[in-house]
Protein backbone atom coordinates (compact mmCIF):
# COMPACT_ATOMS: atom_id res chain seq x y z
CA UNK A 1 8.61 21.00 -91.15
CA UNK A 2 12.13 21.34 -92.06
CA UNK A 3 13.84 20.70 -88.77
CA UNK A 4 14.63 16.75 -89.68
CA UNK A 5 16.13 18.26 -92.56
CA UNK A 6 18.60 21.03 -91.11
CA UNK A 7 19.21 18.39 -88.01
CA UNK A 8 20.98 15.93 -90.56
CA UNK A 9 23.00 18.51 -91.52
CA UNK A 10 23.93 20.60 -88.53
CA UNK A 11 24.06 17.69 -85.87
CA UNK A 12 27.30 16.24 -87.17
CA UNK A 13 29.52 19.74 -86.25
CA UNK A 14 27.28 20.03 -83.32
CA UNK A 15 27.77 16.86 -82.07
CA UNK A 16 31.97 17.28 -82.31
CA UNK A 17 32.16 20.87 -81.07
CA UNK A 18 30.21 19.57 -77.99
CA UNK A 19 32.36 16.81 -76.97
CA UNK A 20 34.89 19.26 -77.20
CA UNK A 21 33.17 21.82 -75.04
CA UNK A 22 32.37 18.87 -72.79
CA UNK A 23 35.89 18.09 -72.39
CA UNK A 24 36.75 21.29 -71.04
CA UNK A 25 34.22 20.97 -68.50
CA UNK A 26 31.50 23.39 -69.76
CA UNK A 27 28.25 22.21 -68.74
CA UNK A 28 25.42 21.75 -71.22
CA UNK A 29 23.15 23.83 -68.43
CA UNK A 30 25.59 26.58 -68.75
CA UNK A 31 25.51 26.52 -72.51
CA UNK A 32 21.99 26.56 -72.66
CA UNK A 33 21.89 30.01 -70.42
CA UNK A 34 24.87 31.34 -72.55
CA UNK A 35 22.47 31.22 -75.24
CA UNK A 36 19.51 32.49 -73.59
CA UNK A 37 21.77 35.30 -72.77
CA UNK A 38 22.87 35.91 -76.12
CA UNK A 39 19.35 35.94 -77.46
CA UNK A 40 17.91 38.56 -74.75
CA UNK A 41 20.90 41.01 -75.62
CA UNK A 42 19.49 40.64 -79.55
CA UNK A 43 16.28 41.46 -78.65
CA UNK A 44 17.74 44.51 -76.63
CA UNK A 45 19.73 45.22 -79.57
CA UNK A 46 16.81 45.11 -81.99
CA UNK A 47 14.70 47.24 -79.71
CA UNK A 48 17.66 50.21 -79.45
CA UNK A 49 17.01 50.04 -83.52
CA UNK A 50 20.00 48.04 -84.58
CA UNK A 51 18.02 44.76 -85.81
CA UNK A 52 20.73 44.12 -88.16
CA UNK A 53 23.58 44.03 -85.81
CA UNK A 54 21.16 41.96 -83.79
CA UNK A 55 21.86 39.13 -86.19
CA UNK A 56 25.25 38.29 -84.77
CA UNK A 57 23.98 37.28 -81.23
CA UNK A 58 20.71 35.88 -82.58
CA UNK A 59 22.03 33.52 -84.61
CA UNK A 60 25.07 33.32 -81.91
CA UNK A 61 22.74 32.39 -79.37
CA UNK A 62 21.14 29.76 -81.98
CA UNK A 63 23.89 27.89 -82.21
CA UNK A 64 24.63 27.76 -78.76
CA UNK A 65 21.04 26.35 -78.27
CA UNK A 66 21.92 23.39 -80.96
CA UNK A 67 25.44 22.88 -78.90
CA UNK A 68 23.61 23.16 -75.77
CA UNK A 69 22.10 19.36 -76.40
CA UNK A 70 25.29 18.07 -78.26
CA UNK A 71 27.43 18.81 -74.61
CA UNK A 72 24.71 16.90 -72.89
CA UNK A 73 24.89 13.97 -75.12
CA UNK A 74 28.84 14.11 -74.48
CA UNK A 75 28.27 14.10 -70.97
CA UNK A 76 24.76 13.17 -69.75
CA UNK A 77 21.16 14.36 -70.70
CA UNK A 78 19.11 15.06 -67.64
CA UNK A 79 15.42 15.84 -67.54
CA UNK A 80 16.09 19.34 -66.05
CA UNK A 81 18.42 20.32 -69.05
CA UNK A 82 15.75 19.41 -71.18
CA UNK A 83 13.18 21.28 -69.20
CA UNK A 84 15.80 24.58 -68.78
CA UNK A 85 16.32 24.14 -72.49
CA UNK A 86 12.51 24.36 -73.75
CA UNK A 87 11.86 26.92 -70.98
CA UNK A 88 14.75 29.08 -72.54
CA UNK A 89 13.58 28.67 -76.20
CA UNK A 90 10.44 29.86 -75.63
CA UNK A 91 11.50 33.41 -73.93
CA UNK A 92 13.82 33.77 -76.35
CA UNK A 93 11.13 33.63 -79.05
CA UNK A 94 8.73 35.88 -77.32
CA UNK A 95 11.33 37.92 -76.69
CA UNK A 96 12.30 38.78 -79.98
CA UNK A 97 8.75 40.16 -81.31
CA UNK A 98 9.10 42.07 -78.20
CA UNK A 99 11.96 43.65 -79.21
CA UNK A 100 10.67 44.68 -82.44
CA UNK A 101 7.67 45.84 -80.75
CA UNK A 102 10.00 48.11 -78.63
CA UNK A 103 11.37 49.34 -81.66
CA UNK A 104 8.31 50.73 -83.02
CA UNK A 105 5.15 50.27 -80.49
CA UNK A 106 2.59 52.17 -82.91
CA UNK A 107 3.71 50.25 -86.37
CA UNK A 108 4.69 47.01 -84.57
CA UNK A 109 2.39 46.76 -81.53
CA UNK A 110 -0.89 45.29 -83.23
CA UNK A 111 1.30 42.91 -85.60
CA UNK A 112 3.27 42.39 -82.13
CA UNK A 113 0.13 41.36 -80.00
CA UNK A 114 -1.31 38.69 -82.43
CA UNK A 115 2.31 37.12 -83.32
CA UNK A 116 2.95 37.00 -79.75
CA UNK A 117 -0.74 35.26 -79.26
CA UNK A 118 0.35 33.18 -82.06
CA UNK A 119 3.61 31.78 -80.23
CA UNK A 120 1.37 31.40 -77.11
CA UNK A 121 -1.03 29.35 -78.57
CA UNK A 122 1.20 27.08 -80.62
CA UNK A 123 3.39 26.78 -77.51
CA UNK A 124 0.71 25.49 -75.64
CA UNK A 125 -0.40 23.01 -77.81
CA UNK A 126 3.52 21.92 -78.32
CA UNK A 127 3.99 21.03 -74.61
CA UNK A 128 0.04 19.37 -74.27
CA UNK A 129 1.20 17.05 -77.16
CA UNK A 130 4.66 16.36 -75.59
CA UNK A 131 2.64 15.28 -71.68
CA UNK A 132 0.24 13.49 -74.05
CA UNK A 133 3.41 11.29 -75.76
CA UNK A 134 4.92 10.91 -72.73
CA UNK A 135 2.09 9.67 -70.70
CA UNK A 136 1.18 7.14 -73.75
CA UNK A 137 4.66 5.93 -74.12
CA UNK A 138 5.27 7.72 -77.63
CA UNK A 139 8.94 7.96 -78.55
CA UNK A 140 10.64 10.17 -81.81
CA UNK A 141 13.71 11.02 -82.81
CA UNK A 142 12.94 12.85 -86.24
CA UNK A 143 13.86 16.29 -84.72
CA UNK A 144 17.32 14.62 -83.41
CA UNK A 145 17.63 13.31 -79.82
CA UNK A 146 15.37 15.33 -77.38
CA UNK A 147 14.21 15.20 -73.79
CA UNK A 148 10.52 15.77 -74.73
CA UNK A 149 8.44 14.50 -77.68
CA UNK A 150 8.84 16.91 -80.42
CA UNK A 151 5.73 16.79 -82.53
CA UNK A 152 6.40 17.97 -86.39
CA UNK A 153 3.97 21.06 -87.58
CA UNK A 154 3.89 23.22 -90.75
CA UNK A 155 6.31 25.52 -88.28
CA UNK A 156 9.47 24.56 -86.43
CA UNK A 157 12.16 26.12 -85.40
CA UNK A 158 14.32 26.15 -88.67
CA UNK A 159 11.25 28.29 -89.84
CA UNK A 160 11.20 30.30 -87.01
CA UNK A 161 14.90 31.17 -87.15
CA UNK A 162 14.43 31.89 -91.05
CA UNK A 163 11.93 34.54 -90.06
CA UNK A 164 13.20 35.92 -87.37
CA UNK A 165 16.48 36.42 -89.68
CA UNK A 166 14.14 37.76 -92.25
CA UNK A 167 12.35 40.37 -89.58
CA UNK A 168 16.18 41.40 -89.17
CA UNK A 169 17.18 42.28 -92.46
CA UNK A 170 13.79 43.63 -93.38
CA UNK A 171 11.99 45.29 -90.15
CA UNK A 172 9.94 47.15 -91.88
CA UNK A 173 8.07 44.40 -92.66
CA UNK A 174 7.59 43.42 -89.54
CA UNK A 175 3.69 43.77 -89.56
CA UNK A 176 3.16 41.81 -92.67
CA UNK A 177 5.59 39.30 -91.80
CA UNK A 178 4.01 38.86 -88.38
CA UNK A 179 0.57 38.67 -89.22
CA UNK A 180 1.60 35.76 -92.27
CA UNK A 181 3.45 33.89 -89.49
CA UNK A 182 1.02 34.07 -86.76
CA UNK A 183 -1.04 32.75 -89.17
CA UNK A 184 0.58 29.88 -89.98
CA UNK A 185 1.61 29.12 -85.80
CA UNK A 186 -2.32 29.01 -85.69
CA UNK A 187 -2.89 26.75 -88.29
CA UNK A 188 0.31 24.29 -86.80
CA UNK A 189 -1.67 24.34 -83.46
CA UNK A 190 -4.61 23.58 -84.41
CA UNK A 191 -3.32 20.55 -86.79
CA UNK A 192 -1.50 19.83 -83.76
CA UNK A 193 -4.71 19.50 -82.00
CA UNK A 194 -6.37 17.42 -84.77
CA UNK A 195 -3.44 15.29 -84.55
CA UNK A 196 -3.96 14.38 -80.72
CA UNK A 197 -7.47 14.21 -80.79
CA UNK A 198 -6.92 11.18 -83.53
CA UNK A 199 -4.58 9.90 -81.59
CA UNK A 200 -5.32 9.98 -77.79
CA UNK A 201 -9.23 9.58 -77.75
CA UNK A 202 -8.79 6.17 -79.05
């Protein structure tokens, strides 16, 4: 919901930090791994029971995701970088709850499970709407320049940062927060769902 928002705001930086990292020959590939990298060591971080300190390479590994896209642009965009890129997102964000679940299986676990389910689910639905787009010819660019069709929902990854930030700074309220999101990723999959069958049984 908010990610045409944020990307007016944070695409200009990103955009001239990656031509720069473009000109010194870092590939956008090797970004996008740096940041997948960055993300698994928060999760580790969060799951050793420092989800504070885990903010640095979250967020680290968030912008490197954002810059990721900016160094292909510099350079060129390839349908593999865009597939690497999506395929990396998604561990990271499973990999997170995980983390938390790690922390504390017994207070976290059930919270864990159905978040988790949650991500799965709206995940799904995601990448079924994006082969849908493609194979109907649908093009956006509301989410910024992409090599899939990013469909909007209620949740998006500006909201899943936010939360993930908030399950840092406040993890025991992990459960709560969980179940409240999950909720939500439900509800954006299954508008999602409404959406395509308007759409593509026409």
């Amino acid at each position: 919901m908010l990610d045409r928002y944020a990307r007016q705001i944070i695409d200009p930086p990103l955009n001239r930090l990656g031509r720069g990292i473009a000109a010194k020959g870092l590939t956008a590939n090797s970004v996008t791994l740096i940041g997948l990298g960055l993300g698994l060591l928060a999760a580790l971080v969060i799951a050793l029971g420092a989800p504070a300190l885990a903010l640095i390479p979250l967020l680290a590994s968030r912008i490197a995701d954002g810059l990721d896209g900016a160094v292909a642009r510099a350079t060129k965009k390839t349908d593999f970088g865009g597939y690497l890129d999506i395929t990396a997102d998604f561990l990271f964000y499973g990999a997170i709850p995980m983390g938390f679940v790690w922390l504390s299986p017994i207070a976290n676990g059930a919270a864990g499970a159905f978040l988790l389910t949650a991500f799965y689910f709206n995940g799904a639905s995601f990448l079924g709407y994006a082969i849908l787009a493609e194979k109907h010819g649908l093009k956006t660019d509301a989410q910024g320049q992409k090599s899939l069709y990013y469909s909007n929902g209620i949740l998006e990854g500006t909201e899943t940062i936010v939360f993930f930030v908030l399950l840092c700074l406040f993890p025991h309220y992990f459960a709560p927060l969980s179940w409240a999101f999950g909720a939500l990723c439900f509800a954006t999959a299954c508008l999602r769902i409404y959406a395509a069958q308007k759409i593509y049984t026409v």
